[in-house]
PDB file of N, CA and C in Angstrom:
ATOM      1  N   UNK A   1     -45.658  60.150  -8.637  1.00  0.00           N
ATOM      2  CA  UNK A   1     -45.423  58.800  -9.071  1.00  0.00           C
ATOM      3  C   UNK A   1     -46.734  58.029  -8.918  1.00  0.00           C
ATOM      4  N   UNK A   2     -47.194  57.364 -10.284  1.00  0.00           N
ATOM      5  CA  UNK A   2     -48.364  56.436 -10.218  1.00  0.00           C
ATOM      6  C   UNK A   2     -48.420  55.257  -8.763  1.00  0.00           C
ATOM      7  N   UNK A   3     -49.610  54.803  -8.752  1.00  0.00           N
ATOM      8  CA  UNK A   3     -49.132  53.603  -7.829  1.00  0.00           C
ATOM      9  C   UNK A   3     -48.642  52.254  -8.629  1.00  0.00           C
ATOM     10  N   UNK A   4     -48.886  52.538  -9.599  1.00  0.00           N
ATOM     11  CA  UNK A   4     -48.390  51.061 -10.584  1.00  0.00           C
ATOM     12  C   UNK A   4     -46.823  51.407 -10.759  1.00  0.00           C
ATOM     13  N   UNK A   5     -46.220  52.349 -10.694  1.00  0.00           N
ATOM     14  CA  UNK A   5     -44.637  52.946 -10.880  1.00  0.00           C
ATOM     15  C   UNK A   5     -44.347  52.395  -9.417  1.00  0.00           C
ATOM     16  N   UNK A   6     -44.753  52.847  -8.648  1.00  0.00           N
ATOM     17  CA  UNK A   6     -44.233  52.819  -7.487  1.00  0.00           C
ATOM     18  C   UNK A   6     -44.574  51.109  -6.769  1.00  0.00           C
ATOM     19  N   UNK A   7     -45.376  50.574  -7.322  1.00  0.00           N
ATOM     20  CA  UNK A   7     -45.474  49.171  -6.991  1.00  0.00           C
ATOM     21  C   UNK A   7     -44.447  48.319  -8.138  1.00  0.00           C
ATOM     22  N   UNK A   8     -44.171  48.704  -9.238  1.00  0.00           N
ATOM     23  CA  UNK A   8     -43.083  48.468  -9.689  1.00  0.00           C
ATOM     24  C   UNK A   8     -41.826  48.436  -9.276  1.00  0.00           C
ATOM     25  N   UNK A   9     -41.459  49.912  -8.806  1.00  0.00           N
ATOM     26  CA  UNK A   9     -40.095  50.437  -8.126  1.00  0.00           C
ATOM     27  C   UNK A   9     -40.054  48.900  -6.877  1.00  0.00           C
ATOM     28  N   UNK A  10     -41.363  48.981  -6.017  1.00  0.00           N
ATOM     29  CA  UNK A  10     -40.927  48.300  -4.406  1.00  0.00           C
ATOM     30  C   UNK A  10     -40.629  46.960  -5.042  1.00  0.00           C
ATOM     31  N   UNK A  11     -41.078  46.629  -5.710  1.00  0.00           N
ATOM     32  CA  UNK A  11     -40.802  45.543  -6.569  1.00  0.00           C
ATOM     33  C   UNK A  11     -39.404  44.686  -7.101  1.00  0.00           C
ATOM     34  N   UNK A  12     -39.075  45.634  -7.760  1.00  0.00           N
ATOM     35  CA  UNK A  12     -37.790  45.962  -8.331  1.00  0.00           C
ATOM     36  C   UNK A  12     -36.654  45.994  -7.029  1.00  0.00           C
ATOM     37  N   UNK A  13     -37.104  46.646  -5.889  1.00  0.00           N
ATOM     38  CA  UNK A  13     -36.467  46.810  -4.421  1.00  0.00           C
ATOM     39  C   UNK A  13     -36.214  45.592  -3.933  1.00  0.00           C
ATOM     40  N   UNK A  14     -37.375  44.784  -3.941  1.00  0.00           N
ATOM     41  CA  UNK A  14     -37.364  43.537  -3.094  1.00  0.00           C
ATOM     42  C   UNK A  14     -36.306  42.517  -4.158  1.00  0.00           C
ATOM     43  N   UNK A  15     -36.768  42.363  -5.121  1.00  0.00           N
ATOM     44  CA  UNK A  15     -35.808  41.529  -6.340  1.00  0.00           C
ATOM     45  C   UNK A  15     -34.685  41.931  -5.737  1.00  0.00           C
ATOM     46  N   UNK A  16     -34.138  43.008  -5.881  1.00  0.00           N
ATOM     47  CA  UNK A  16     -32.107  43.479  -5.863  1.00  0.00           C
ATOM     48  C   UNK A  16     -31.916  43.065  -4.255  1.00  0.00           C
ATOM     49  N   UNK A  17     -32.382  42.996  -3.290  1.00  0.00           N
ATOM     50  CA  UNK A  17     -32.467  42.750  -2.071  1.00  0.00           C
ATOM     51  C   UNK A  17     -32.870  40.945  -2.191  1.00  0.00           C
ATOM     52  N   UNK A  18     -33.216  40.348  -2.752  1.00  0.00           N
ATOM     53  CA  UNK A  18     -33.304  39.061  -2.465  1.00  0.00           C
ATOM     54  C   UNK A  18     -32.030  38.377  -3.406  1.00  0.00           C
ATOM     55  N   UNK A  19     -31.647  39.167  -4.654  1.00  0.00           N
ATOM     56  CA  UNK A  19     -30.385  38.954  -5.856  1.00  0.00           C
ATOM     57  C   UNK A  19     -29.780  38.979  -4.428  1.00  0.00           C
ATOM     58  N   UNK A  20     -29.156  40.416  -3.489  1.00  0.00           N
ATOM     59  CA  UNK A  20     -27.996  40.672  -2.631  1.00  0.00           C
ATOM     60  C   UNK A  20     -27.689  39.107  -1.959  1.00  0.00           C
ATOM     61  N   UNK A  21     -29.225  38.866  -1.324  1.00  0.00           N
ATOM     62  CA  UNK A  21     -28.504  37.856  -0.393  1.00  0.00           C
ATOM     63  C   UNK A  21     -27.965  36.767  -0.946  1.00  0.00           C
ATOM     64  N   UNK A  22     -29.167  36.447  -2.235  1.00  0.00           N
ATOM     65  CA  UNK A  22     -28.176  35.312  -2.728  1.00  0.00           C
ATOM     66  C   UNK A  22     -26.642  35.284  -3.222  1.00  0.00           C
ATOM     67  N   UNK A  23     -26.353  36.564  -3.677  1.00  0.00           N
ATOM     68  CA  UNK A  23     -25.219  36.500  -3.999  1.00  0.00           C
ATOM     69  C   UNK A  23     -23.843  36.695  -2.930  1.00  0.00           C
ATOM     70  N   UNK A  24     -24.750  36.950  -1.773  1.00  0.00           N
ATOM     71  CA  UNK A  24     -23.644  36.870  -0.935  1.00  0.00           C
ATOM     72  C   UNK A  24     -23.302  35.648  -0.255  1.00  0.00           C
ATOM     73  N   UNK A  25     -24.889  34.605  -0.246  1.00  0.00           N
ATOM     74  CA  UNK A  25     -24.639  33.314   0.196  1.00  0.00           C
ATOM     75  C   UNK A  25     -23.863  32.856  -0.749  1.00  0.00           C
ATOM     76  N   UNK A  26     -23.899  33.422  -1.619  1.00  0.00           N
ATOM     77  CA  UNK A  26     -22.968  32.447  -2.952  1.00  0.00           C
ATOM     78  C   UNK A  26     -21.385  32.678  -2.611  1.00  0.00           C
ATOM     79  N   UNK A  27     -21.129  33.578  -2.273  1.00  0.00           N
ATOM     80  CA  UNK A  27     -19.990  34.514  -2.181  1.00  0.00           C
ATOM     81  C   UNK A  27     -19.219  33.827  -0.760  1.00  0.00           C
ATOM     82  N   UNK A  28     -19.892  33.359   0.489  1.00  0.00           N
ATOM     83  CA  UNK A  28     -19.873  32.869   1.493  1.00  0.00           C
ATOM     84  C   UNK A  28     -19.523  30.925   0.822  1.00  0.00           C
ATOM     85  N   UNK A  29     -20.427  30.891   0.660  1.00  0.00           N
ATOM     86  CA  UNK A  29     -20.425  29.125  -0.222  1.00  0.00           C
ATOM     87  C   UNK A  29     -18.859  28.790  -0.699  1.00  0.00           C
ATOM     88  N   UNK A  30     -18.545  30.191  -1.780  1.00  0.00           N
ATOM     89  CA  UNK A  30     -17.072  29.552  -2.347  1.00  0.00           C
ATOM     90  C   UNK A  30     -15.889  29.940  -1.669  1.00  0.00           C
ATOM     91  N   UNK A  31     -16.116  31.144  -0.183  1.00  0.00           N
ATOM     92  CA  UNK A  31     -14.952  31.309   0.687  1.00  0.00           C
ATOM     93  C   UNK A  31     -15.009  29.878   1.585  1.00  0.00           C
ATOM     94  N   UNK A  32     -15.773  29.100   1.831  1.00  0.00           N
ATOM     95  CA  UNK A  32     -16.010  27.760   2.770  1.00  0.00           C
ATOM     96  C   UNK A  32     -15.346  26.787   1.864  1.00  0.00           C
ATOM     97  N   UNK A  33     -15.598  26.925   0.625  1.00  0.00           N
ATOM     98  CA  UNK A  33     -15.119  26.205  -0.199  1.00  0.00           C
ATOM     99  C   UNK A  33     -13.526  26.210  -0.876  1.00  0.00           C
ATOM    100  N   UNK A  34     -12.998  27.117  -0.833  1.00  0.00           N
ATOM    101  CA  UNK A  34     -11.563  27.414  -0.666  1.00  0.00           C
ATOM    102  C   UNK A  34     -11.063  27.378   0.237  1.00  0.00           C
ATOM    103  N   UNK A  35     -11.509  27.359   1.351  1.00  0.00           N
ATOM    104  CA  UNK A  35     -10.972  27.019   2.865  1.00  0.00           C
ATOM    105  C   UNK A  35     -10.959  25.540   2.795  1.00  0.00           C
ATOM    106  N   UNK A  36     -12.129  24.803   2.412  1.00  0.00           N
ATOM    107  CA  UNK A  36     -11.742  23.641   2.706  1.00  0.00           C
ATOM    108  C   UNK A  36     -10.872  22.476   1.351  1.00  0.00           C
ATOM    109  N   UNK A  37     -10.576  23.435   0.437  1.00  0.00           N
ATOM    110  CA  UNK A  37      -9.721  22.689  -0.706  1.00  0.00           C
ATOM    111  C   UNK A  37      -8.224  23.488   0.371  1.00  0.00           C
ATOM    112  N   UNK A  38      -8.110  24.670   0.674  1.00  0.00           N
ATOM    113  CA  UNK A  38      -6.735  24.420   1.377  1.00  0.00           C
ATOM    114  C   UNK A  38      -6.360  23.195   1.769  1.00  0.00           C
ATOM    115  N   UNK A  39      -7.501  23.614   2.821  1.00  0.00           N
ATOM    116  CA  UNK A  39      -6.999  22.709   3.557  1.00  0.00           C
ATOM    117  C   UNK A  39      -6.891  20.900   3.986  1.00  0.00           C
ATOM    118  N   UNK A  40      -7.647  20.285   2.469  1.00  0.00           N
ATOM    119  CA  UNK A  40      -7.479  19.261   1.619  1.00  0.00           C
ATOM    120  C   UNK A  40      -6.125  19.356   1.500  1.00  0.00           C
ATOM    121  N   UNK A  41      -5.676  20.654   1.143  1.00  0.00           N
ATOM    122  CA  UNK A  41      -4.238  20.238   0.090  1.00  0.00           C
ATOM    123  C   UNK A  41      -2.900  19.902   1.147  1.00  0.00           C
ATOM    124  N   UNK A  42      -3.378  21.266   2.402  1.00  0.00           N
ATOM    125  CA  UNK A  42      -2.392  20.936   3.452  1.00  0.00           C
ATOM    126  C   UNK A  42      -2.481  19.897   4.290  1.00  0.00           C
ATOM    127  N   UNK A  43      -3.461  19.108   4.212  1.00  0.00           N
ATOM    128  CA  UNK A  43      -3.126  17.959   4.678  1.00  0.00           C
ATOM    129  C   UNK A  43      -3.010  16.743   3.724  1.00  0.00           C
ATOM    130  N   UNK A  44      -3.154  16.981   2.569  1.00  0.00           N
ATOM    131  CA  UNK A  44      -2.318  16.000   1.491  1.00  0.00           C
ATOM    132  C   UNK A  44      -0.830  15.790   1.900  1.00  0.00           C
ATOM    133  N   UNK A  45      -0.114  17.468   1.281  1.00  0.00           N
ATOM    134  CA  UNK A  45       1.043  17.766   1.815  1.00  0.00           C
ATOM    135  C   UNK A  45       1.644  17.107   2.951  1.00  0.00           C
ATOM    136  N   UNK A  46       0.929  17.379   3.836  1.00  0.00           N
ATOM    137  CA  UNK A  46       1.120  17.192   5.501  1.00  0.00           C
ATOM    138  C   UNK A  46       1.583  15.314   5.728  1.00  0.00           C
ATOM    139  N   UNK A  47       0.214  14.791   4.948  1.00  0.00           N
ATOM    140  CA  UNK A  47       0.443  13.384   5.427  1.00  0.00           C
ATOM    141  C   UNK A  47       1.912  13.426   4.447  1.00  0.00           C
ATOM    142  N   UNK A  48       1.756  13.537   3.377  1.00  0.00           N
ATOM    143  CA  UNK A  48       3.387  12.708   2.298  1.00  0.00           C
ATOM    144  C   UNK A  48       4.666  13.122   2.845  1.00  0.00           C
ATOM    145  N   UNK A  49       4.637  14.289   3.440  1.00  0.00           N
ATOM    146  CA  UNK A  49       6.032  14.907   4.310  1.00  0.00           C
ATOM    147  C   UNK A  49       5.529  13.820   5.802  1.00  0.00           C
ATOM    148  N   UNK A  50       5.057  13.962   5.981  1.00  0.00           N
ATOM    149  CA  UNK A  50       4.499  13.224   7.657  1.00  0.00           C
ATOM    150  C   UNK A  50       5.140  11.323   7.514  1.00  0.00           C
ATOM    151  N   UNK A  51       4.522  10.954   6.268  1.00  0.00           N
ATOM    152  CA  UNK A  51       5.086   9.357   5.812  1.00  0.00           C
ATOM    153  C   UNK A  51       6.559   9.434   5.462  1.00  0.00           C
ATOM    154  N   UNK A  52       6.902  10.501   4.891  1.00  0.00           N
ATOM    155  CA  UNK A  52       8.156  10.288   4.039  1.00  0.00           C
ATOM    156  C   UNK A  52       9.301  10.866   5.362  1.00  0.00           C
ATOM    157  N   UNK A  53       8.897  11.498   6.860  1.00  0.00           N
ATOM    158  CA  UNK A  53       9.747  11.542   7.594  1.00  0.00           C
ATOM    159  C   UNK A  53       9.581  10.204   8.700  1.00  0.00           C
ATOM    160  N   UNK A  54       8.212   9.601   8.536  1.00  0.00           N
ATOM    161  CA  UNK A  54       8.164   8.346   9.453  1.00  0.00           C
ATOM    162  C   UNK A  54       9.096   7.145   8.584  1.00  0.00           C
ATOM    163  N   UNK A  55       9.177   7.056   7.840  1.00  0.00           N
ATOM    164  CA  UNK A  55      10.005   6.128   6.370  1.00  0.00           C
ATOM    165  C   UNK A  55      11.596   6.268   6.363  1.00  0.00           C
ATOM    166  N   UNK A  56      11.735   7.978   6.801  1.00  0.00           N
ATOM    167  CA  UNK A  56      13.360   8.240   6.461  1.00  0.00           C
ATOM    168  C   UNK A  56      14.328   7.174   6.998  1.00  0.00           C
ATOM    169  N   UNK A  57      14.376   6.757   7.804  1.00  0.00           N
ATOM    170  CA  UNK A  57      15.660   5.782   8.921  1.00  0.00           C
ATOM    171  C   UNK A  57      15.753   4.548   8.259  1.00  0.00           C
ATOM    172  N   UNK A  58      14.173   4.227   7.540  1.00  0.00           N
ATOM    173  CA  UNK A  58      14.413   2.632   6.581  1.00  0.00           C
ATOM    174  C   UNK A  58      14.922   3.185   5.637  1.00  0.00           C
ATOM    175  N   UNK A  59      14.644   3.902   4.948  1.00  0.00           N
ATOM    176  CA  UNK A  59      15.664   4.318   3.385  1.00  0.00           C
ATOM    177  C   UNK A  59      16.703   4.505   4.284  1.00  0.00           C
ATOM    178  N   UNK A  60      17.283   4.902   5.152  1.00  0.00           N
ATOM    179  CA  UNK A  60      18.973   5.083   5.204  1.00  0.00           C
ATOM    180  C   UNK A  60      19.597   3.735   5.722  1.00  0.00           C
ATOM    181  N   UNK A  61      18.260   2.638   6.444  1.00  0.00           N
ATOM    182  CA  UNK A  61      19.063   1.645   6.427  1.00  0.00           C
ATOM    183  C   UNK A  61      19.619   1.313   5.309  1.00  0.00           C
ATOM    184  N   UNK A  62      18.278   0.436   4.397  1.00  0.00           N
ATOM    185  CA  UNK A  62      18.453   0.168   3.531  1.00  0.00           C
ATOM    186  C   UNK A  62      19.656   0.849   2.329  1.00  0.00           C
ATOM    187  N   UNK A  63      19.760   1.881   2.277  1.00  0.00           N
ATOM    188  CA  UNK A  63      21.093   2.386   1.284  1.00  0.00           C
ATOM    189  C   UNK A  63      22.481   2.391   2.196  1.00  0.00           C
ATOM    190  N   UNK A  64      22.520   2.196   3.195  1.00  0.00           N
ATOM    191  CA  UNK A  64      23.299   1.919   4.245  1.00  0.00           C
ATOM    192  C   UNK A  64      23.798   0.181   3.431  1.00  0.00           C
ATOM    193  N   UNK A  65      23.032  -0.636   3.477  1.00  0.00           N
ATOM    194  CA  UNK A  65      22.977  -2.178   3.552  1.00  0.00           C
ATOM    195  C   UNK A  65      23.567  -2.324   2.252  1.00  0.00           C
ATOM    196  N   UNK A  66      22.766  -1.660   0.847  1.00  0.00           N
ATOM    197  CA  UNK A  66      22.842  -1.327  -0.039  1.00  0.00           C
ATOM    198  C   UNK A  66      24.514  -0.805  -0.113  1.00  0.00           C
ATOM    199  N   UNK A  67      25.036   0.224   0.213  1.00  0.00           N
ATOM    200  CA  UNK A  67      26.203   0.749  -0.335  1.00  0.00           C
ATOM    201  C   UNK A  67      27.632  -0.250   0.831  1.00  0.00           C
ATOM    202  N   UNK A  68      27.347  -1.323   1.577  1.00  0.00           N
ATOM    203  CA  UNK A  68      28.517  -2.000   1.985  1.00  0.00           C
ATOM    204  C   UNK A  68      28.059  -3.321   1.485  1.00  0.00           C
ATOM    205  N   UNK A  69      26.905  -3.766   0.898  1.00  0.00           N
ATOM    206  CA  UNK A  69      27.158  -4.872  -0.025  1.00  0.00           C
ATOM    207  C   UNK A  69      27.976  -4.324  -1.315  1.00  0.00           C
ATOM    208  N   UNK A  70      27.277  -3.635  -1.858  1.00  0.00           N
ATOM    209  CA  UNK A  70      28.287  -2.551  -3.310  1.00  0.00           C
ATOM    210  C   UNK A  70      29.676  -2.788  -2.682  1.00  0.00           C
ATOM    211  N   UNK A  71      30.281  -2.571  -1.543  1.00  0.00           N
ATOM    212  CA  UNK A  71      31.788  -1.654  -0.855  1.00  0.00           C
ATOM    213  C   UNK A  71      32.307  -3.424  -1.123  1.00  0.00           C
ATOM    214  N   UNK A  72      31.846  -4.426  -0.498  1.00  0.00           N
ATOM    215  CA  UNK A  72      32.151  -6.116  -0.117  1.00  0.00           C
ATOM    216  C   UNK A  72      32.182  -6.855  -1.660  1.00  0.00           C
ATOM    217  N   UNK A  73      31.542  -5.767  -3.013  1.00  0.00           N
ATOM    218  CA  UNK A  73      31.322  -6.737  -4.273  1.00  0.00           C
ATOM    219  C   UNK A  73      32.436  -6.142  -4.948  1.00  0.00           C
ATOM    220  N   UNK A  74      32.568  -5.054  -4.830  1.00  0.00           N
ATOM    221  CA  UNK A  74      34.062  -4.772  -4.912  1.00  0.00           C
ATOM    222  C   UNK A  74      35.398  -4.862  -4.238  1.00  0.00           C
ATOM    223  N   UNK A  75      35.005  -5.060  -3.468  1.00  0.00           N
ATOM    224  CA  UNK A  75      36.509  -6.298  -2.799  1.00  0.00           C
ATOM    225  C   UNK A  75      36.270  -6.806  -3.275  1.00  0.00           C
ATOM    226  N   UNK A  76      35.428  -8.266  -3.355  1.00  0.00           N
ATOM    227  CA  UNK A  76      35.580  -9.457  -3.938  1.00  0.00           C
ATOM    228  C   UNK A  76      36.243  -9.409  -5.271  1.00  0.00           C
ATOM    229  N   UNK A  77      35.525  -8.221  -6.171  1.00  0.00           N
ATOM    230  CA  UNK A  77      35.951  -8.521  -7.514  1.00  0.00           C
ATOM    231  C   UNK A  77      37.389  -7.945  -7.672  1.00  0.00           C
ATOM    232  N   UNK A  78      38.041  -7.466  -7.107  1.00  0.00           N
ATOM    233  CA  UNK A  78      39.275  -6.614  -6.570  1.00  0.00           C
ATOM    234  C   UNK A  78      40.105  -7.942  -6.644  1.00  0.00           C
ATOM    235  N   UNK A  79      39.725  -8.674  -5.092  1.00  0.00           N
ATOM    236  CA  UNK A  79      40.734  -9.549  -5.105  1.00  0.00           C
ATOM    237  C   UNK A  79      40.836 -10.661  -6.028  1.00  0.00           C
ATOM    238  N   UNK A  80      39.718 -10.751  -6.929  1.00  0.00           N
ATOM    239  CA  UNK A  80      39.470 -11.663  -8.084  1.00  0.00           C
ATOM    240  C   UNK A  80      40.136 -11.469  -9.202  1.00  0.00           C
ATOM    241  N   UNK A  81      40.505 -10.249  -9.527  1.00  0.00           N
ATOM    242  CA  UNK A  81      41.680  -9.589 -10.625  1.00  0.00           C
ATOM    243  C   UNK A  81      42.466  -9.692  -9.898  1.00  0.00           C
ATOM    244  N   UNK A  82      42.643  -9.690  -8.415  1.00  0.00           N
ATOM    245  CA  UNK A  82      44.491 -10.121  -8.055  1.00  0.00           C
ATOM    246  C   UNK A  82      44.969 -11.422  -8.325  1.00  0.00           C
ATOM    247  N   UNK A  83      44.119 -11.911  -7.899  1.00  0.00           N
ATOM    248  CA  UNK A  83      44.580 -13.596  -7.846  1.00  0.00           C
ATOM    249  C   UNK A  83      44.775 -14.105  -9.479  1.00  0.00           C
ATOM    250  N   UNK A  84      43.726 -13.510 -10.522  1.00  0.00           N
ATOM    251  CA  UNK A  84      44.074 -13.568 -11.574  1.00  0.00           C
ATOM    252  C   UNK A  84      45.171 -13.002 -12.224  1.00  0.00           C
ATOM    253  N   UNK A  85      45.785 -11.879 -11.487  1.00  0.00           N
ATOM    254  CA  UNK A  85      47.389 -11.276 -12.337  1.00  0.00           C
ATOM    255  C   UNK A  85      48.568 -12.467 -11.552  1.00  0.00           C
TER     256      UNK A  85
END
């Protein structure tokens, strides 16, 4: 092998060896990067289940309050067709 072949070849060596690392930093870059869109998402998730169980007891007041005003507007209108027959 010439020395111009063979200073080619080491050449060619060092390139695929400097491609490797980058492509493994690259490779490293988008596993950090899917780790941290998880875990964006699970704590999206996390807070709206987290609010929507700190919230639950006012929605049941409220449809609580809600369904015996409804229960009291129908009496009223109940006894309002009685008095009218």
């Amino acid at each position: 092998m010439s020395p111009e072949e063979r200073e080619l070849l080491n050449r060619s060596v060092r390139l695929a060896e400097e491609n490797n690392k980058i492509l493994h930093s690259m490779k490293r870059s988008q596993r950090w990067a899917n780790a941290m869109n998880a875990l964006y998402w699970v704590l999206i998730i996390g807070a709206t289940v987290g609010g929507y169980v700190l919230i639950q007891p006012y929605i049941d007041q409220i449809k609580s309050l809600y369904n015996g005003a409804k229960s009291e507007l129908n009496n009223i209108s109940n006894a309002i067709q009685n008095v009218k027959r």
